[in-house]
N, C-alpha and C. Protein backbone atom coordinates (compact mmCIF):
# COMPACT_ATOMS: atom_id res chain seq x y z
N UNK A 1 53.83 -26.37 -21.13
CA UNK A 1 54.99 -27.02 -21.68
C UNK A 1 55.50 -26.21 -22.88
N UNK A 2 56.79 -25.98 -23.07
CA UNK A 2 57.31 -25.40 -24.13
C UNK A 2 57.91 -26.35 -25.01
N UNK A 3 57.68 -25.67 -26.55
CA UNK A 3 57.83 -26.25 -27.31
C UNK A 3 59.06 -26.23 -27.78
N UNK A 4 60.27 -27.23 -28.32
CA UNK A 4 60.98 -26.73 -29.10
C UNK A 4 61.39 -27.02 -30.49
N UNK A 5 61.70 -25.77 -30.81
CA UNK A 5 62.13 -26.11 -32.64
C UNK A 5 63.51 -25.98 -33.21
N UNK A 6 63.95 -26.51 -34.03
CA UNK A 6 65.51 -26.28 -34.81
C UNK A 6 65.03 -26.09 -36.06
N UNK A 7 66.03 -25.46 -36.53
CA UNK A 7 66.78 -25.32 -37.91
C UNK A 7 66.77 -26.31 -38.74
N UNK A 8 66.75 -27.08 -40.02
CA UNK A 8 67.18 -28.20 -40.18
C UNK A 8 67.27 -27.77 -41.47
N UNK A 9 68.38 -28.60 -42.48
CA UNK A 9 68.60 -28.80 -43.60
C UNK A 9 68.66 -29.94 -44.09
N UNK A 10 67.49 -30.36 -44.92
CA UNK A 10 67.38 -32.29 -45.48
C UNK A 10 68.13 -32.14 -46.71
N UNK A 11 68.98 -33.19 -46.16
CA UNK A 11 69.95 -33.47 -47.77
C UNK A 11 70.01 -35.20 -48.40
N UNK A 12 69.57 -35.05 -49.72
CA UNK A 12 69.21 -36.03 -49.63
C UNK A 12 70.09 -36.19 -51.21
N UNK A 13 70.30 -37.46 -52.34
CA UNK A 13 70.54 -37.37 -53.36
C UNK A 13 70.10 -36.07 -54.74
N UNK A 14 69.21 -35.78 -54.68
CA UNK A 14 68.81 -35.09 -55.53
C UNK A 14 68.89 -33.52 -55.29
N UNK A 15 68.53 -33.50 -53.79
CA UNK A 15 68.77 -31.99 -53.45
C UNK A 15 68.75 -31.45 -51.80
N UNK A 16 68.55 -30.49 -51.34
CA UNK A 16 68.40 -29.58 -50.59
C UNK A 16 67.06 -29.49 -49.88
N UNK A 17 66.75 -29.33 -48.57
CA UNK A 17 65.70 -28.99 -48.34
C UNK A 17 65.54 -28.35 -47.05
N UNK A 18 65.85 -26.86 -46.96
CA UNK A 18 65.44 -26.33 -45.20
C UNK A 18 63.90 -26.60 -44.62
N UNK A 19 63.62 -26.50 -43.71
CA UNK A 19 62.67 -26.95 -42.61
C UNK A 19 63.06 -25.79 -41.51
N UNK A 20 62.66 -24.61 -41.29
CA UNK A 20 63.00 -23.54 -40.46
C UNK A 20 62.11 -23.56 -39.53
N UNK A 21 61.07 -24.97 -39.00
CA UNK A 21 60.18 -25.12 -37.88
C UNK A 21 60.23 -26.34 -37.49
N UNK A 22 61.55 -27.18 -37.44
CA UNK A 22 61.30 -28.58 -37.23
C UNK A 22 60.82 -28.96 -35.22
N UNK A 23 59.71 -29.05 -35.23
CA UNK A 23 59.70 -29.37 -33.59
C UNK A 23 60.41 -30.38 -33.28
N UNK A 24 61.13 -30.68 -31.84
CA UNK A 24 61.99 -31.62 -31.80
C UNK A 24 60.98 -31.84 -30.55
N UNK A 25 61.17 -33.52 -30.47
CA UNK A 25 60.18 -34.58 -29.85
C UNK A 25 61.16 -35.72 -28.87
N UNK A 26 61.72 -35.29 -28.06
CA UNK A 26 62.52 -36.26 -27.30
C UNK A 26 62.01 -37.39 -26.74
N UNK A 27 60.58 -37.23 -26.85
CA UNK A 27 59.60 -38.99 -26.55
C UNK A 27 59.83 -39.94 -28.06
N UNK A 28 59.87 -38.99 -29.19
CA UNK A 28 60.25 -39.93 -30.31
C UNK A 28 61.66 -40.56 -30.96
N UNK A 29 61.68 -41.88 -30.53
CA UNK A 29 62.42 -42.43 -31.73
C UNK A 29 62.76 -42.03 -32.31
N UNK A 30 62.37 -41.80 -33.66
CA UNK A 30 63.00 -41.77 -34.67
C UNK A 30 62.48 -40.40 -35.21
N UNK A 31 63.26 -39.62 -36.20
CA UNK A 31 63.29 -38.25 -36.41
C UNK A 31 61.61 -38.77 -37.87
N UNK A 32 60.50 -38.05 -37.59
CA UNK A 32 59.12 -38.48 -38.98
C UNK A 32 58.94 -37.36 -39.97
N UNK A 33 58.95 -37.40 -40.92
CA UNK A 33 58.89 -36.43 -42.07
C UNK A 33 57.59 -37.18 -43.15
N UNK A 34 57.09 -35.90 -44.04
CA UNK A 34 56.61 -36.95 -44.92
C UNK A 34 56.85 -37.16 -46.01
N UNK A 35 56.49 -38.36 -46.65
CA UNK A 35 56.90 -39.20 -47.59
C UNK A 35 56.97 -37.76 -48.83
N UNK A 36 56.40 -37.26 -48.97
CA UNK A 36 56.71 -36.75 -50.19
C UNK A 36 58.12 -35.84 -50.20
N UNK A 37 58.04 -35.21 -49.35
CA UNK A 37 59.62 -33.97 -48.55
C UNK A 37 60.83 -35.24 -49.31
N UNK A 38 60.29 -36.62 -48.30
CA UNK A 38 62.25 -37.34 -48.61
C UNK A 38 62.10 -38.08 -49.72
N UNK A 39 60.79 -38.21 -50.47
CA UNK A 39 61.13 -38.13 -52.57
C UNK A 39 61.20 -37.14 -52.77
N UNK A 40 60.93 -36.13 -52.40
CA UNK A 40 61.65 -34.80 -53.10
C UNK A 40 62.85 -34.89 -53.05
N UNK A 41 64.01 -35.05 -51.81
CA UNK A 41 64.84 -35.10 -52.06
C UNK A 41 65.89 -35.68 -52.31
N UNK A 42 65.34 -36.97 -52.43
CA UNK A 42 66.60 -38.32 -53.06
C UNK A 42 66.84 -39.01 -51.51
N UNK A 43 65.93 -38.83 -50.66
CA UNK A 43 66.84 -39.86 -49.29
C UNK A 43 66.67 -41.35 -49.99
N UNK A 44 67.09 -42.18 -49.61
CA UNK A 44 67.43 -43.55 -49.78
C UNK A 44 66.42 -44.56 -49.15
N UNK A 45 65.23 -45.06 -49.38
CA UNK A 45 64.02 -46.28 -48.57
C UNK A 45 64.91 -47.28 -48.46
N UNK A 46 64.90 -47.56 -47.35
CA UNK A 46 65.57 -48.51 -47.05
C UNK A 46 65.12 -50.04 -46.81
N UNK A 47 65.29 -51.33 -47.71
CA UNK A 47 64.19 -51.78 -48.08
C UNK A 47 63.45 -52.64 -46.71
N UNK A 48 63.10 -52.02 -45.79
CA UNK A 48 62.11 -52.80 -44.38
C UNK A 48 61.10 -51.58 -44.60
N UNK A 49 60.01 -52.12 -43.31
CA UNK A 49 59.43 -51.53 -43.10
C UNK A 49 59.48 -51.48 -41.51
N UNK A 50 58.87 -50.54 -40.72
CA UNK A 50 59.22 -51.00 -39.24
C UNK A 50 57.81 -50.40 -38.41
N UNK A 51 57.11 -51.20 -37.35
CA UNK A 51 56.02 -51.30 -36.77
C UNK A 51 56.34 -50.15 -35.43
N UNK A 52 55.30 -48.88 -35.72
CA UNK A 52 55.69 -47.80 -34.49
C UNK A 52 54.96 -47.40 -33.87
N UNK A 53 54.34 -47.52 -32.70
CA UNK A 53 53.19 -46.70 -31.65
C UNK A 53 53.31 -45.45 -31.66
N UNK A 54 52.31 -45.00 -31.69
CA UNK A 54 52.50 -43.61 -31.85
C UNK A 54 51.76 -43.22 -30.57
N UNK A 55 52.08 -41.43 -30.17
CA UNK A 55 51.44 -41.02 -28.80
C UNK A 55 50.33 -41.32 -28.44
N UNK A 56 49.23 -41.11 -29.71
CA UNK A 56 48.09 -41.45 -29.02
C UNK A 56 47.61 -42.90 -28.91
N UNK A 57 48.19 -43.72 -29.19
CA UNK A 57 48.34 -45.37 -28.64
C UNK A 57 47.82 -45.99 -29.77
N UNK A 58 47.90 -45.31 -31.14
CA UNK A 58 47.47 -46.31 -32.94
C UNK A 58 49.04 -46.94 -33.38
N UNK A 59 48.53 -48.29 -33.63
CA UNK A 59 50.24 -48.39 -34.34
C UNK A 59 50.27 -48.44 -35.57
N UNK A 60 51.18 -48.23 -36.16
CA UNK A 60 51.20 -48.06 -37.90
C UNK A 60 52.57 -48.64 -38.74
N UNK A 61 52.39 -49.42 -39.72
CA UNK A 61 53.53 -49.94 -40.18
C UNK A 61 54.62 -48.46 -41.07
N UNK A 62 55.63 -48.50 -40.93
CA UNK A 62 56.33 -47.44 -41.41
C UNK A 62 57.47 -47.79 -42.32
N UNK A 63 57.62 -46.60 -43.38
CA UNK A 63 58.66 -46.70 -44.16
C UNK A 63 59.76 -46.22 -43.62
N UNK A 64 60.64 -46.28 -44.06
CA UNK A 64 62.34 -46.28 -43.51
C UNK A 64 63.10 -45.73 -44.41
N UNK A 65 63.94 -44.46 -44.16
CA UNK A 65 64.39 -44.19 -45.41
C UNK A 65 65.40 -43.00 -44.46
N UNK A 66 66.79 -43.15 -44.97
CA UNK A 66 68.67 -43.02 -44.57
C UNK A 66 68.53 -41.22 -45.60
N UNK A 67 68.70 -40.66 -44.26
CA UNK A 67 69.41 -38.81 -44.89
C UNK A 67 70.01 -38.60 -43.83
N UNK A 68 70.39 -37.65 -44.92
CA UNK A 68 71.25 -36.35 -43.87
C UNK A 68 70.89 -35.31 -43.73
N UNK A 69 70.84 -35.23 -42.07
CA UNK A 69 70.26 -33.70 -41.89
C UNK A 69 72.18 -32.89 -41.32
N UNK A 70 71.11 -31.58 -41.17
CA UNK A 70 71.90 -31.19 -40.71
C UNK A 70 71.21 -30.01 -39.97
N UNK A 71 71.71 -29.41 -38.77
CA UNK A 71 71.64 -28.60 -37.58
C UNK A 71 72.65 -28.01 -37.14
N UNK A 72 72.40 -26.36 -36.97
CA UNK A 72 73.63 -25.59 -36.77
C UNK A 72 74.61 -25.81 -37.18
N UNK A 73 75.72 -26.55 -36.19
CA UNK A 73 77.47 -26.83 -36.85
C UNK A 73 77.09 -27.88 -37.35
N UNK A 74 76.24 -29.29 -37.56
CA UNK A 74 76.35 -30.39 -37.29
C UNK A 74 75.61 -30.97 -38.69
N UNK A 75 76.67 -32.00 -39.30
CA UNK A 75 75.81 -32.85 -40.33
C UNK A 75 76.41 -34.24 -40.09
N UNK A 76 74.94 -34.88 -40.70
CA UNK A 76 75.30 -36.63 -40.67
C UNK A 76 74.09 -37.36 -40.63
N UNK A 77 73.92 -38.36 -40.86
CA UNK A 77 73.25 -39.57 -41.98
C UNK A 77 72.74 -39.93 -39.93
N UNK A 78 71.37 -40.14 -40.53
CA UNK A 78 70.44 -40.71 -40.12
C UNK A 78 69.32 -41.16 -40.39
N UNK A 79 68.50 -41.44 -39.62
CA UNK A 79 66.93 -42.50 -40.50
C UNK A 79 65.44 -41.31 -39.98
N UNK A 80 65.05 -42.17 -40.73
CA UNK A 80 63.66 -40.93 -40.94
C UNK A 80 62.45 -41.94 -41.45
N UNK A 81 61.24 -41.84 -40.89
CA UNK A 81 60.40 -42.83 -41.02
C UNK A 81 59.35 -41.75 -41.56
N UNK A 82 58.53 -42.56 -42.26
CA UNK A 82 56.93 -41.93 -42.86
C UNK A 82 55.88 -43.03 -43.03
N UNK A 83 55.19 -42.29 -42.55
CA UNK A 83 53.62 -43.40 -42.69
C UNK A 83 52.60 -42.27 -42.87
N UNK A 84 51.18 -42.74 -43.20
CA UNK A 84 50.42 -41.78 -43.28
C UNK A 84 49.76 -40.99 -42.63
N UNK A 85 50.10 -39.38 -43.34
CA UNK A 85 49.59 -38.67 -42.18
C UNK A 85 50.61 -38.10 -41.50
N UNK A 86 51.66 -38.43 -41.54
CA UNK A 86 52.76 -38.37 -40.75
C UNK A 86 53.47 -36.86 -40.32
N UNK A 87 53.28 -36.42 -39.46
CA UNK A 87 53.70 -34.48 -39.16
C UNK A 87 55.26 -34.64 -38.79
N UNK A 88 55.95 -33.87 -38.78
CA UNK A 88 57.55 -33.55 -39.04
C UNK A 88 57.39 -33.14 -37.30
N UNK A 89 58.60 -34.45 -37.10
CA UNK A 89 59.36 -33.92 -35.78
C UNK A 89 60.98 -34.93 -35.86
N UNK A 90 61.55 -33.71 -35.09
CA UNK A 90 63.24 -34.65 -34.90
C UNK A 90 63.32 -35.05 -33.46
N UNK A 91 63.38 -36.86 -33.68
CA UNK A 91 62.91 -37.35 -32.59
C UNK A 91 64.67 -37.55 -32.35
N UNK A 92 65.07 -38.13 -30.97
CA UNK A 92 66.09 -38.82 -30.22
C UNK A 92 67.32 -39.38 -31.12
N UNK A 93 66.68 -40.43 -31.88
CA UNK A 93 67.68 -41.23 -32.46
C UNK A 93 68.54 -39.90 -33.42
N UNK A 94 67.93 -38.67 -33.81
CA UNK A 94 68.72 -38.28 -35.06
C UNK A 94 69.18 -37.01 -34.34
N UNK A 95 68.82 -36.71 -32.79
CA UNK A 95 69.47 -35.88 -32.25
C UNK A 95 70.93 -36.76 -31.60
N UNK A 96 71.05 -37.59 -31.23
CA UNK A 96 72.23 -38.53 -30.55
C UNK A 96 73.07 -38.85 -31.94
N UNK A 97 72.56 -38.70 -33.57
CA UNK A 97 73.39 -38.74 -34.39
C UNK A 97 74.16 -37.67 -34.46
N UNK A 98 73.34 -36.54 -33.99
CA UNK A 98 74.37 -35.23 -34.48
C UNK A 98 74.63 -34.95 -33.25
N UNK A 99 75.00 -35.77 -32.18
CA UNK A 99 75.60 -35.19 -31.02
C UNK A 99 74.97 -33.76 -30.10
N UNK A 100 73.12 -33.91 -30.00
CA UNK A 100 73.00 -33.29 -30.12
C UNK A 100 72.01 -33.41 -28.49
N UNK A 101 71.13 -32.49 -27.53
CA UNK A 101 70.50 -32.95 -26.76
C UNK A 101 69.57 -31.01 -26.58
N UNK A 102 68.24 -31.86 -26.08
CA UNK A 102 67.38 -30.08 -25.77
C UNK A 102 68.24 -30.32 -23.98
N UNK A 103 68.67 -28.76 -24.30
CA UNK A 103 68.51 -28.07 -23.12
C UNK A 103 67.37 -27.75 -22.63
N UNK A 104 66.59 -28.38 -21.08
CA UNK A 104 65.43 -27.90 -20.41
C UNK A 104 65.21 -26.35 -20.24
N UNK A 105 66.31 -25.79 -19.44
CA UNK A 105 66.19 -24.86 -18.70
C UNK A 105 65.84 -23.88 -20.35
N UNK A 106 66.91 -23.28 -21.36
CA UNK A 106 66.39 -22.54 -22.26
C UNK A 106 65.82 -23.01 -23.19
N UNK A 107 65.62 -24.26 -23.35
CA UNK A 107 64.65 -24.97 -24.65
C UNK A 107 65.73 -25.10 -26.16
N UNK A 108 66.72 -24.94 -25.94
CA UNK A 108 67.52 -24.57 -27.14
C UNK A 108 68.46 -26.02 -26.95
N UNK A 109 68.78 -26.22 -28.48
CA UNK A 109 69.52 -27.64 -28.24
C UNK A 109 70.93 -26.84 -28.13
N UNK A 110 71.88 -28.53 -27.61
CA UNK A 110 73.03 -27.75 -27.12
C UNK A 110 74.08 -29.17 -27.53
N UNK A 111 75.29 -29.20 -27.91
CA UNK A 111 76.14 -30.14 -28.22
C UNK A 111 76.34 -31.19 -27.28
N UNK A 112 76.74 -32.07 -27.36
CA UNK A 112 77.04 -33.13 -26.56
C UNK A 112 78.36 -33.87 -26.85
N UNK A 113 79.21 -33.33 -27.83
CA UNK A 113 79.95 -33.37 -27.90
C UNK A 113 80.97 -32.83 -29.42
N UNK A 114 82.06 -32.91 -29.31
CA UNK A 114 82.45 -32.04 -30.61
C UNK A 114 81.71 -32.59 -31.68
N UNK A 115 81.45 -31.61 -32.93
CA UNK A 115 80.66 -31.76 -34.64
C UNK A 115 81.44 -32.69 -34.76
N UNK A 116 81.15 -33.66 -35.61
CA UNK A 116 81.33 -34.53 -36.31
C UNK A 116 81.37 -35.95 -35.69
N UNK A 117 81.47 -37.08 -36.68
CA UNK A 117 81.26 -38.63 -36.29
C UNK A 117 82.21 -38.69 -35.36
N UNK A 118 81.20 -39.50 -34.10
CA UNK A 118 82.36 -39.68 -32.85
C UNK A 118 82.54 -41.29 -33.41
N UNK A 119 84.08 -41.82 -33.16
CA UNK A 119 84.57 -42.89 -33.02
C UNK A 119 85.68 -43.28 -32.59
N UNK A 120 85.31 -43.98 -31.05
CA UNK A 120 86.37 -44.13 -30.66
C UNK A 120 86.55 -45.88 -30.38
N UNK A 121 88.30 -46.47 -30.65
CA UNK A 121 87.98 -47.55 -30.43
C UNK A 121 89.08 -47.98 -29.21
C-alpha cells in the first residue's frame, strides 16, 4: 500500500506552521494533530469534546479545536482533533473542506473543484 503525503500550512491566531510530511488518511474523519502544534499556533478549542474509535479499535475522548490549513492553491477553516498520543494525519472531513480528494492511480491529491468556499444556493 502506498502512502500518501501533502504539504500543509497550519494557520492558526498566533502564527504559522508548515508540516512538509502530513500523511493523508482517507479512513479518517477528521484531520489529528497534536495538542501542543495547535497551542502553538492560536487554533481556537472549541468548547466540546467528541468520542472517536480509532484503527486499532481503543476509543478516546477528544479535543476539538477550528484552523486553517492550507494545501497547494487551497485555504480554509476546518476542525482538527487531539487526544493523547495523537500522530498527525489529514483525514476526509478537512480534505472535502479544501475541495480536495487522493488520486489512487498517482497517490497525489487532486481538486475537486475550483479553490475556494463552494456556495451555492
Amino acid at each position: 500500500m502506498t502512502h500518501v503525503y501533502a504539504k500543509a500550512r497550519l494557520i492558526g491566531t498566533k502564527k504559522h506552521h508548515a508540516i512538509d510530511h502530513l500523511l493523508v488518511d482517507t479512513g479518517a474523519t477528521f484531520t489529528v494533530l497534536p495538542r501542543d502544534l495547535l497551542e502553538e499556533v492560536g487554533a481556537l478549542k472549541v468548547p466540546t469534546r467528541t468520542k472517536l474509535e480509532l484503527g486499532d479499535g481503543r476509543s478516546v475522548e477528544a479535543e476539538v479545536y477550528a484552523v486553517v490549513l492550507m494545501i497547494e492553491d487551497r485555504e480554509g477553516a476546518t476542525l482538527a482533533v487531539t487526544f493523547e498520543g495523537a500522530k498527525p494525519v489529514l483525514g476526509a472531513r478537512s480534505l472535502e473542506d479544501l475541495g480536495l480528494k487522493v488520486d489512487p492511480v498517482s497517490g497525489s491529491l487532486e481538486p475537486t473543484r475550483p479553490p475556494g468556499v463552494a456556495y451555492y444556493y
